[in-house]
PDB file of N, CA and C in Angstrom:
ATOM      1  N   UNK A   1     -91.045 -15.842 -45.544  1.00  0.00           N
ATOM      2  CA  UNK A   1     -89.985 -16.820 -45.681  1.00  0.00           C
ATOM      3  C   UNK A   1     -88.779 -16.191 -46.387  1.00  0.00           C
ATOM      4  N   UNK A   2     -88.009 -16.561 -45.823  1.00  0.00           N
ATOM      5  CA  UNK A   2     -86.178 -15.896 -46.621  1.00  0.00           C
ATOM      6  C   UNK A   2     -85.943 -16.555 -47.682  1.00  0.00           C
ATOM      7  N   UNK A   3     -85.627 -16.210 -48.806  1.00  0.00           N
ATOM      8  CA  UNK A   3     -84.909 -16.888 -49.563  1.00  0.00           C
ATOM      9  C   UNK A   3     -84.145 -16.200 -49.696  1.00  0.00           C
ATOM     10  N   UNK A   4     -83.168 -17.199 -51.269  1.00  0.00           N
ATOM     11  CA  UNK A   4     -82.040 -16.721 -51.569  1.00  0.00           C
ATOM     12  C   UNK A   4     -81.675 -15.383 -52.553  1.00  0.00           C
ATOM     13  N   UNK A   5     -83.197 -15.075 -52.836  1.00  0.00           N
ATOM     14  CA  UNK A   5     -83.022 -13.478 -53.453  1.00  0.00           C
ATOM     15  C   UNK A   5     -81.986 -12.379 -52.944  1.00  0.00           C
ATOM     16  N   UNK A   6     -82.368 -12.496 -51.351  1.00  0.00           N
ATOM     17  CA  UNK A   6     -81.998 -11.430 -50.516  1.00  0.00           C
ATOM     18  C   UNK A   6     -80.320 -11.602 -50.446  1.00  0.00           C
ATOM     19  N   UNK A   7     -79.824 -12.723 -50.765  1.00  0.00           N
ATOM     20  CA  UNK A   7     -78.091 -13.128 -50.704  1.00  0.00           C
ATOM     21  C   UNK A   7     -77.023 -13.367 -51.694  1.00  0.00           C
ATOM     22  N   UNK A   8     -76.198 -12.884 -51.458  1.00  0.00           N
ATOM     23  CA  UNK A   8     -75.540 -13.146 -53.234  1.00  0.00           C
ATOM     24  C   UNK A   8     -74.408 -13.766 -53.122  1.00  0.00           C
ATOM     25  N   UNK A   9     -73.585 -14.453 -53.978  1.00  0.00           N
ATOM     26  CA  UNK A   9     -72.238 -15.140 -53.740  1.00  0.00           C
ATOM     27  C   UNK A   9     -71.070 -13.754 -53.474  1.00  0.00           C
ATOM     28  N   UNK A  10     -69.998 -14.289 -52.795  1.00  0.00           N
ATOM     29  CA  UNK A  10     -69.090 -13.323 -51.407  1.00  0.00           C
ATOM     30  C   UNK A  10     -69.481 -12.574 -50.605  1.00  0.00           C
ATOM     31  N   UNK A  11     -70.970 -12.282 -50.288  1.00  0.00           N
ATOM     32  CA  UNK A  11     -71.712 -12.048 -49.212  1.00  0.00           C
ATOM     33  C   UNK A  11     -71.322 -13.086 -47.936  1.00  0.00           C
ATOM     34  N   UNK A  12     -70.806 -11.945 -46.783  1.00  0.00           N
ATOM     35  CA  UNK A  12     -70.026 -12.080 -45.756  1.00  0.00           C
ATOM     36  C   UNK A  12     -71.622 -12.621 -44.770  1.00  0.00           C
ATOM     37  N   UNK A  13     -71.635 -14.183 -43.761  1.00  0.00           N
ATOM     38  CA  UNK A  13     -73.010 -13.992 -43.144  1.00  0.00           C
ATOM     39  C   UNK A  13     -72.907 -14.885 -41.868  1.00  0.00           C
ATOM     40  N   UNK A  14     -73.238 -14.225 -40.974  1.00  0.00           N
ATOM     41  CA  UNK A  14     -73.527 -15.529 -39.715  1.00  0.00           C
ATOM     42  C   UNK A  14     -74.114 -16.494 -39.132  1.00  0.00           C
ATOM     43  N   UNK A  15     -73.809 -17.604 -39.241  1.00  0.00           N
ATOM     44  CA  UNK A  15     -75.070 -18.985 -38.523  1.00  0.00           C
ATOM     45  C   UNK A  15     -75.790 -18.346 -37.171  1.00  0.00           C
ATOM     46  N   UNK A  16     -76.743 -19.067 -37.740  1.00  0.00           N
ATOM     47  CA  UNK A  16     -78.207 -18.259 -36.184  1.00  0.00           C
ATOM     48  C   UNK A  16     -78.466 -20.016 -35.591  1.00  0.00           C
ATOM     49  N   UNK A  17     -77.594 -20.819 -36.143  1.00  0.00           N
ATOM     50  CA  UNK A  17     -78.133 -22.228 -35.862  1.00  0.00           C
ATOM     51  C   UNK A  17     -77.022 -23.190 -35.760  1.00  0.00           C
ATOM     52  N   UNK A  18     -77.222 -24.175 -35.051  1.00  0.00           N
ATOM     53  CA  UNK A  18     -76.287 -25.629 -35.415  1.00  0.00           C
ATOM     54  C   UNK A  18     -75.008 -25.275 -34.687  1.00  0.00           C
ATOM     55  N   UNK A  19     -74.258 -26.036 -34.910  1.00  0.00           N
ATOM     56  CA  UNK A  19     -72.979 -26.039 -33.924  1.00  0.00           C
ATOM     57  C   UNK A  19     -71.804 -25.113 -34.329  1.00  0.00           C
ATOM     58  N   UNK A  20     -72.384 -24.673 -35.492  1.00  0.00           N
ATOM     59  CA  UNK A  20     -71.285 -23.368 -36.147  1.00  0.00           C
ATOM     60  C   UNK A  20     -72.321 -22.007 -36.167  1.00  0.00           C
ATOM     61  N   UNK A  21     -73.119 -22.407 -35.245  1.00  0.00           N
ATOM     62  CA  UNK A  21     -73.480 -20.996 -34.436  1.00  0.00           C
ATOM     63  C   UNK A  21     -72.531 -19.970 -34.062  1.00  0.00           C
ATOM     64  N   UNK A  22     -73.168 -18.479 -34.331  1.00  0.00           N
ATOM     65  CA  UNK A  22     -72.423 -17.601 -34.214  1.00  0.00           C
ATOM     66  C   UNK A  22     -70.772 -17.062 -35.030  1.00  0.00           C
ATOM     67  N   UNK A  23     -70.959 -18.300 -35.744  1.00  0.00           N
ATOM     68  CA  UNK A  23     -69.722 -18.161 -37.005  1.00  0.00           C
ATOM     69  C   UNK A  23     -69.656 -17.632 -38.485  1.00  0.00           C
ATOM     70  N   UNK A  24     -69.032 -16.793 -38.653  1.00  0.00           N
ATOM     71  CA  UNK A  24     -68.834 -15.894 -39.719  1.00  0.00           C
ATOM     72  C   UNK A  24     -68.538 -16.860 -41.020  1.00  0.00           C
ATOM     73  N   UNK A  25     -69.312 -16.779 -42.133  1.00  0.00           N
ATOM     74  CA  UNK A  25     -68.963 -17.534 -42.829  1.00  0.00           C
ATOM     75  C   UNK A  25     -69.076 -16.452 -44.390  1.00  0.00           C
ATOM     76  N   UNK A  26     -68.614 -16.856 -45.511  1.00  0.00           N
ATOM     77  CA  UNK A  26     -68.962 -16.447 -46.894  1.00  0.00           C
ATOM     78  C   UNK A  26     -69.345 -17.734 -47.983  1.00  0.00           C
ATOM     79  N   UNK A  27     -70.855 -16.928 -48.354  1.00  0.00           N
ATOM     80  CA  UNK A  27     -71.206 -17.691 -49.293  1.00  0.00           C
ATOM     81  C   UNK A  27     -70.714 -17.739 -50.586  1.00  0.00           C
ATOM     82  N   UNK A  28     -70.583 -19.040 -51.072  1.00  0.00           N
ATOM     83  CA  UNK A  28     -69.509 -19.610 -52.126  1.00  0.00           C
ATOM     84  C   UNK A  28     -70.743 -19.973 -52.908  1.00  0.00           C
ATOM     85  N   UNK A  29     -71.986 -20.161 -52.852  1.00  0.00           N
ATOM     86  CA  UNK A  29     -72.828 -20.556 -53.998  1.00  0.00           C
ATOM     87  C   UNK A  29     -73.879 -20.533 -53.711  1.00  0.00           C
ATOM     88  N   UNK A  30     -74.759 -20.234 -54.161  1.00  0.00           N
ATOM     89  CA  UNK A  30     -76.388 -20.558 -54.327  1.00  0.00           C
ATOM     90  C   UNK A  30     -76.986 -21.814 -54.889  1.00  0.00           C
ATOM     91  N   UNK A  31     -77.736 -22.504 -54.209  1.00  0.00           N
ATOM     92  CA  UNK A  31     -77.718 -23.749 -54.609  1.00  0.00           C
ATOM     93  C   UNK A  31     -79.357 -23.733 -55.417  1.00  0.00           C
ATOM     94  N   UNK A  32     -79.840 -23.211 -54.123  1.00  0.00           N
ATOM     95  CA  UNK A  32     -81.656 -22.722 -54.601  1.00  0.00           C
ATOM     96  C   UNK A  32     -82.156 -21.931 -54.059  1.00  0.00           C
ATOM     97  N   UNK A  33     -83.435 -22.037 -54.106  1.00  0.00           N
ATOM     98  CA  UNK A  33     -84.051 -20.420 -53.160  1.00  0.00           C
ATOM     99  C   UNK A  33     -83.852 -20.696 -51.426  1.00  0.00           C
ATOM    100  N   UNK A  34     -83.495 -21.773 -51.327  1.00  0.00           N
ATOM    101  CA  UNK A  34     -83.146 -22.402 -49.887  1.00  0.00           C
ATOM    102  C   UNK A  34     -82.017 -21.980 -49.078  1.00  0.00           C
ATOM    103  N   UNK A  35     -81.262 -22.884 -50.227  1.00  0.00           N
ATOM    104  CA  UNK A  35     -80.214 -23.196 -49.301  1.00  0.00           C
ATOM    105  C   UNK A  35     -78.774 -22.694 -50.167  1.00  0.00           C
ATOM    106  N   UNK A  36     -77.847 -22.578 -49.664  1.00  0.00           N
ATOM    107  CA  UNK A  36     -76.103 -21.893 -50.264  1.00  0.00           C
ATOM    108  C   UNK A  36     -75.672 -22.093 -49.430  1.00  0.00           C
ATOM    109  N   UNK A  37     -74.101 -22.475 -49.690  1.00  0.00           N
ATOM    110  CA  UNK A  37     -72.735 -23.607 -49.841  1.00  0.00           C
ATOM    111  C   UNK A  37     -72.049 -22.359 -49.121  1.00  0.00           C
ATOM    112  N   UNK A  38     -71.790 -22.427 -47.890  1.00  0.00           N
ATOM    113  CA  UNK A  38     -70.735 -21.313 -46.836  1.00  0.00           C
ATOM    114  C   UNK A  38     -69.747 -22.088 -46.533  1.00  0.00           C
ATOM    115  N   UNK A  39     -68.449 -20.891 -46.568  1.00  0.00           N
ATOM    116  CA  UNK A  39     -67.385 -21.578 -45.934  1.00  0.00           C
ATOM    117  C   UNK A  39     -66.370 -20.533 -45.696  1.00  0.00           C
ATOM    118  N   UNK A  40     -65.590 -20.828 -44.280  1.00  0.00           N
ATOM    119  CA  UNK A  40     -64.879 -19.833 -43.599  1.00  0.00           C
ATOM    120  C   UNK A  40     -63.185 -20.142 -44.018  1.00  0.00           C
ATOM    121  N   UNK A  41     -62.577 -21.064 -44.337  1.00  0.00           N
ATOM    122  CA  UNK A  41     -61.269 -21.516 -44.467  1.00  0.00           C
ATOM    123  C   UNK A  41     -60.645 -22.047 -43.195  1.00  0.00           C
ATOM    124  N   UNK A  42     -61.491 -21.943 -42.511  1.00  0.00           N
ATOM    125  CA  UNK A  42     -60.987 -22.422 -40.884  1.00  0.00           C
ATOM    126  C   UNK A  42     -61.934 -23.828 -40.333  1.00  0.00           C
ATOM    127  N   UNK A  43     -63.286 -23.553 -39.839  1.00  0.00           N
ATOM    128  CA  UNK A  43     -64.202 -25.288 -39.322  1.00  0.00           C
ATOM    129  C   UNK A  43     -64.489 -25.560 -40.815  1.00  0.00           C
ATOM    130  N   UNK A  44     -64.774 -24.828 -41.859  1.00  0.00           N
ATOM    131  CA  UNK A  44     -65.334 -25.222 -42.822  1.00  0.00           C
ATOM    132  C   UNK A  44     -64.633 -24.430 -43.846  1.00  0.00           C
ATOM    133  N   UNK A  45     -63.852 -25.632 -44.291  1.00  0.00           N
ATOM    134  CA  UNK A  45     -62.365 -25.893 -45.319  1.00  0.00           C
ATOM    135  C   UNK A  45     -63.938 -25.343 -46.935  1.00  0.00           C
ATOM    136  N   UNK A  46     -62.907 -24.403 -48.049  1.00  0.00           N
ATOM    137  CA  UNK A  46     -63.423 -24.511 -49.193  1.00  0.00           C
ATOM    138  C   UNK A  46     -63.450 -26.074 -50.081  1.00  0.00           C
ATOM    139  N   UNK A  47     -63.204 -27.259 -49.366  1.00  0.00           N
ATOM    140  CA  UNK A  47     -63.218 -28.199 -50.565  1.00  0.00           C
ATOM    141  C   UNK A  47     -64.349 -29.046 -49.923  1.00  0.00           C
ATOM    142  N   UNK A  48     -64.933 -28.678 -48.609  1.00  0.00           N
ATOM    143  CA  UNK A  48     -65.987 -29.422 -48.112  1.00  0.00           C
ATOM    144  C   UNK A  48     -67.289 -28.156 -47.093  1.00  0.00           C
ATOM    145  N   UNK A  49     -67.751 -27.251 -48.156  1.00  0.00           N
ATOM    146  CA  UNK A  49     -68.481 -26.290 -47.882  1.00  0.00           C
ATOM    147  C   UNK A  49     -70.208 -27.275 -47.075  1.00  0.00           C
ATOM    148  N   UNK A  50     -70.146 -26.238 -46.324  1.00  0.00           N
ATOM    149  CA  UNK A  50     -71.795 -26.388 -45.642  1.00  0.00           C
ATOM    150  C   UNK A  50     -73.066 -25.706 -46.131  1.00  0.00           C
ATOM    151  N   UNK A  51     -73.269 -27.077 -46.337  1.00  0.00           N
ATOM    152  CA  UNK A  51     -74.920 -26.275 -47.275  1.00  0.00           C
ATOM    153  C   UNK A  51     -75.791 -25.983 -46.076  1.00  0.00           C
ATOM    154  N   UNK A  52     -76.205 -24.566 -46.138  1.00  0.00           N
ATOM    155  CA  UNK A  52     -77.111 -24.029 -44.761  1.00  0.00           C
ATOM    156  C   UNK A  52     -78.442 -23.526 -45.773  1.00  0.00           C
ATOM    157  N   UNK A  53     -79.229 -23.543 -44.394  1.00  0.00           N
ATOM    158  CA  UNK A  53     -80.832 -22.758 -45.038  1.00  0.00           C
ATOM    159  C   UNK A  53     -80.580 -21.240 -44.538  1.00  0.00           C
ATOM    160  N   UNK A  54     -80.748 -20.351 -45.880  1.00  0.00           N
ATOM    161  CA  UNK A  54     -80.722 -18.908 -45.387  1.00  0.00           C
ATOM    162  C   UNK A  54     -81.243 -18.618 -44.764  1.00  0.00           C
ATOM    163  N   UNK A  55     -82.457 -19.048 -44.229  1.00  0.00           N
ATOM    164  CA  UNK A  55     -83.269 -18.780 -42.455  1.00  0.00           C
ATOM    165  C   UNK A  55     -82.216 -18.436 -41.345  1.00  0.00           C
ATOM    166  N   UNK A  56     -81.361 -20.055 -41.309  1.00  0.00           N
ATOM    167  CA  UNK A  56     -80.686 -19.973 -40.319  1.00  0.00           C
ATOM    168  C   UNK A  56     -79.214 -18.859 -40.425  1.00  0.00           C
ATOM    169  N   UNK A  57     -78.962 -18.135 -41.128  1.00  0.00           N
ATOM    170  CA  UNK A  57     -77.799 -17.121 -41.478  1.00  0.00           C
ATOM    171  C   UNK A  57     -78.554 -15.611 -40.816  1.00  0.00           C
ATOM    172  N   UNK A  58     -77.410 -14.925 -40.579  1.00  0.00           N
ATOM    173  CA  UNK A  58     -77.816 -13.504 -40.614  1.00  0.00           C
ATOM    174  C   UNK A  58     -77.123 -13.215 -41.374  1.00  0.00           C
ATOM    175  N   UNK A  59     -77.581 -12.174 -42.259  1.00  0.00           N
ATOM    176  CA  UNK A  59     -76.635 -11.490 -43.511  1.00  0.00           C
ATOM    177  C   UNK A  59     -76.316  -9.885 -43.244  1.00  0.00           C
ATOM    178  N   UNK A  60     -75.070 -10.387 -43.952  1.00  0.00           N
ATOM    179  CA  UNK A  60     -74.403  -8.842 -43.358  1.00  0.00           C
ATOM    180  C   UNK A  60     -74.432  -8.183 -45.141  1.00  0.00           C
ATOM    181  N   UNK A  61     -74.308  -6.402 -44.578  1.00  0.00           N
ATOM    182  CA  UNK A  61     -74.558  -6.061 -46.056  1.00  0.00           C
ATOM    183  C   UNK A  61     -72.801  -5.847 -46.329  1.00  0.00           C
ATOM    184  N   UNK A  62     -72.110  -6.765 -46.478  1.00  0.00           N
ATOM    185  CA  UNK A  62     -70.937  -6.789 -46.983  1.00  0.00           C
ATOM    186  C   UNK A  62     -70.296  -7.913 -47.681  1.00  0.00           C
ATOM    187  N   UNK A  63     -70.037  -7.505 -48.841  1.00  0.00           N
ATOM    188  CA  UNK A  63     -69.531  -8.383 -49.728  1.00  0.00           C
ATOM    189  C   UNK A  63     -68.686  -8.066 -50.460  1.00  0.00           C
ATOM    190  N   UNK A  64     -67.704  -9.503 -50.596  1.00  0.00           N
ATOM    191  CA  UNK A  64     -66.393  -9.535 -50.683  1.00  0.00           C
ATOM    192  C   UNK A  64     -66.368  -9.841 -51.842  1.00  0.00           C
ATOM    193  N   UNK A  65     -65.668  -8.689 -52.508  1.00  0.00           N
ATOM    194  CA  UNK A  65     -65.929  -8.461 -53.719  1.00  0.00           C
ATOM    195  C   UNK A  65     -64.533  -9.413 -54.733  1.00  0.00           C
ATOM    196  N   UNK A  66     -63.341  -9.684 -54.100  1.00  0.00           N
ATOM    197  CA  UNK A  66     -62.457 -10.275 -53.982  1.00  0.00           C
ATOM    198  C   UNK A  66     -62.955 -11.873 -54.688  1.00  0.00           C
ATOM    199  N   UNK A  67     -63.724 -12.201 -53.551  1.00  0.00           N
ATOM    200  CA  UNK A  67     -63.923 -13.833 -53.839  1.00  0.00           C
ATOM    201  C   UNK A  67     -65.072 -13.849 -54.932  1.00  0.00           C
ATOM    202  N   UNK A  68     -66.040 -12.994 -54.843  1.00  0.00           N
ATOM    203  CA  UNK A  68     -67.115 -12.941 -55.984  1.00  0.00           C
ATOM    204  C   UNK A  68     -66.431 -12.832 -57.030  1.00  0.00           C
ATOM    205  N   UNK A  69     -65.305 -12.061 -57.362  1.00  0.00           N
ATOM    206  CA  UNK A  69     -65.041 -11.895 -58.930  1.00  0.00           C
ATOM    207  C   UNK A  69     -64.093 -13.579 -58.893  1.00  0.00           C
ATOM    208  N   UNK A  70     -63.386 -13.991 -57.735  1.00  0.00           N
ATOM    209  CA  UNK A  70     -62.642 -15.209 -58.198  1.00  0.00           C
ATOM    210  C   UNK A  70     -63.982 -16.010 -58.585  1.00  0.00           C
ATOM    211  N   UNK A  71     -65.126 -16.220 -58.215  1.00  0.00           N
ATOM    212  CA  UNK A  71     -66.322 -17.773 -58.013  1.00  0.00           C
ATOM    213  C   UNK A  71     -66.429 -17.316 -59.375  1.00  0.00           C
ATOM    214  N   UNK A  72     -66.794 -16.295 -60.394  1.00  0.00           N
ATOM    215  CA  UNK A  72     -67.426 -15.860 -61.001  1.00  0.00           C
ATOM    216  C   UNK A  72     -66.432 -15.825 -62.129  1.00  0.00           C
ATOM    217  N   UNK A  73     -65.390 -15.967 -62.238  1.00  0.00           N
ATOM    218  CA  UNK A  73     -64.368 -16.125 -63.070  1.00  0.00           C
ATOM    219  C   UNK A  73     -63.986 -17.802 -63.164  1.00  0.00           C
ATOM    220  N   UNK A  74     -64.191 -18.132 -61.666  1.00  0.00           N
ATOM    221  CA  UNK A  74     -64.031 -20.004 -62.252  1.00  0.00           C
ATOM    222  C   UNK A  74     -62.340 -19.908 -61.675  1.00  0.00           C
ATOM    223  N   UNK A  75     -61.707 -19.081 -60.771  1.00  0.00           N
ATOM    224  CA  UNK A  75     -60.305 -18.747 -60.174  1.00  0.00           C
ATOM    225  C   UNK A  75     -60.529 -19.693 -58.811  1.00  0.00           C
ATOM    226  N   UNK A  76     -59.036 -19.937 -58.773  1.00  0.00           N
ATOM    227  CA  UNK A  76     -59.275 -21.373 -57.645  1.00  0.00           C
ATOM    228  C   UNK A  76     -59.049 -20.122 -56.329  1.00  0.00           C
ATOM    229  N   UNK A  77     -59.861 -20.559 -55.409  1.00  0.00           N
ATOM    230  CA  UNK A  77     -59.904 -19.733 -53.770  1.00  0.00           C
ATOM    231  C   UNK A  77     -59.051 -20.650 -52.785  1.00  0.00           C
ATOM    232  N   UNK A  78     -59.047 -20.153 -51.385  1.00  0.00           N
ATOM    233  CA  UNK A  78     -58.094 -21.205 -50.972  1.00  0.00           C
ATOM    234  C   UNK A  78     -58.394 -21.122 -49.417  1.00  0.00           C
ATOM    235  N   UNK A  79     -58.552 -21.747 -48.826  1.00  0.00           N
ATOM    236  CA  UNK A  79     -58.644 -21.275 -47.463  1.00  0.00           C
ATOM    237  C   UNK A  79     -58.094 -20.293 -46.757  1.00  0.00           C
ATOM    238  N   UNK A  80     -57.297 -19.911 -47.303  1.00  0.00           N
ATOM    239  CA  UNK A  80     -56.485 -18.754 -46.759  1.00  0.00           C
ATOM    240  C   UNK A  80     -56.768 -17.329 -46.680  1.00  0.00           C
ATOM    241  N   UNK A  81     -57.212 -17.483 -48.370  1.00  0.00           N
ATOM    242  CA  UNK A  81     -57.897 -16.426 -48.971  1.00  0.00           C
ATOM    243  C   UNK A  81     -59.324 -16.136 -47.964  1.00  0.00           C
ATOM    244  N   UNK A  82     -59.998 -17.191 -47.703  1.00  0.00           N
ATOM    245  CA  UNK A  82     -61.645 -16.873 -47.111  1.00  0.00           C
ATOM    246  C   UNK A  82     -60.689 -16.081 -46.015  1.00  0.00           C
ATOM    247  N   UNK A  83     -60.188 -16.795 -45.224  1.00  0.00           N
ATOM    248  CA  UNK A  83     -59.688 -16.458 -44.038  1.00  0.00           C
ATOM    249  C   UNK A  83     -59.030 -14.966 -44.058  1.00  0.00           C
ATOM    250  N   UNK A  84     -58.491 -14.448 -44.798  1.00  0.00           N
ATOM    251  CA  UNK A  84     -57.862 -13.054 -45.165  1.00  0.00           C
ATOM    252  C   UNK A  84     -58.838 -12.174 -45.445  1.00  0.00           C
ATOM    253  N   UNK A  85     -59.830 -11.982 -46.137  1.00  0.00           N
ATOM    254  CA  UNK A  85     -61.013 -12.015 -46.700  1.00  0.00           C
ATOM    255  C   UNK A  85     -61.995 -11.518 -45.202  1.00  0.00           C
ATOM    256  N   UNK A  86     -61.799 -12.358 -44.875  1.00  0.00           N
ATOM    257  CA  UNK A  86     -62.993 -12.096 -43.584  1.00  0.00           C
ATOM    258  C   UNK A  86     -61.906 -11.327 -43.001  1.00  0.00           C
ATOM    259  N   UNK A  87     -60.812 -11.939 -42.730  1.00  0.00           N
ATOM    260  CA  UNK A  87     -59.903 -10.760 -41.432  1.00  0.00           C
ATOM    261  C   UNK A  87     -60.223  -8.861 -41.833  1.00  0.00           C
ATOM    262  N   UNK A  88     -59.783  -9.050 -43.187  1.00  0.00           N
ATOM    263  CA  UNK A  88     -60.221  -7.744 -43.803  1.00  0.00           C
ATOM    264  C   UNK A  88     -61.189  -7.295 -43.689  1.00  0.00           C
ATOM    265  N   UNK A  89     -62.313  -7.723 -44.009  1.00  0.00           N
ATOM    266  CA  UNK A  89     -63.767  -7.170 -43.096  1.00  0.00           C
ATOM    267  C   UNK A  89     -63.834  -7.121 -42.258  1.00  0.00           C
ATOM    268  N   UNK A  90     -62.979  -7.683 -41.500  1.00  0.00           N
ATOM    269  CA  UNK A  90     -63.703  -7.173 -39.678  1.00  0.00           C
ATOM    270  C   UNK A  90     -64.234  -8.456 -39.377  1.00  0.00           C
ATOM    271  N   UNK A  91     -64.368  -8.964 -40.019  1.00  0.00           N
ATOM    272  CA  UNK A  91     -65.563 -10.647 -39.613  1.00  0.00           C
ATOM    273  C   UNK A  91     -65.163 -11.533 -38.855  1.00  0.00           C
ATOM    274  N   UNK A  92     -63.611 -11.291 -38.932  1.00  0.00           N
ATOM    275  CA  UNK A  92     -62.884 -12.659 -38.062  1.00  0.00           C
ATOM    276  C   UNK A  92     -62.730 -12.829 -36.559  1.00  0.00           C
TER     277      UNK A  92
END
C-alpha cells in the first residue's frame, strides 16, 4: 500500500484517476498517510485544493523547491505561481 511517506510537500505528481486524470498537479499538504491536498493553479485553483489518495497519483522525483520553502514559511502562493512552477519543470 502507498502512503504518504514516499511524497513530500512541492513534489510535482500526476492523477492515475478521476476526471483530472492525467493532470499534473503539486502537492500543497499532507493531510495523512492517505491522502494530500494537490493543486495546479489552473482546474484546481490554490484556495480550493483536491484532496487525492496517493494510490491514485504518480509521483515524479521532482520537487519544487520554490513552493516548499513558500508552504513551509507560511508565504501566500498564488495560482500563478503553481502554474509557473510547473511550466518550469516541464510539467505543464
Amino acid at each position: 500500500m502507498e502512503t504518504t511517506r514516499e511524497i513530500s510537500v512541492g513534489q510535482v505528481v500526476k492523477s492515475k484517476a478521476g476526471r483530472d486524470r492525467d493532470r499534473v498537479f503539486i502537492v500543497l499538504q499532507i493531510l495523512d498517510d492517505q491522502y494530500v491536498l494537490i493543486a495546479d493553479g489552473d482546474l484546481r485553483k490554490i484556495d480550493k485544493p483536491k484532496k487525492k489518495k496517493v494510490k491514485h497519483l504518480v509521483k515524479y522525483n521532482i520537487i519544487s523547491e520554490e513552493i516548499k520553502r513558500r508552504i513551509e514559511q507560511n508565504e501566500k502562493i498564488t495560482n500563478l505561481h503553481l502554474r509557473k512552477e510547473l511550466g518550469k519543470l516541464g510539467a505543464y
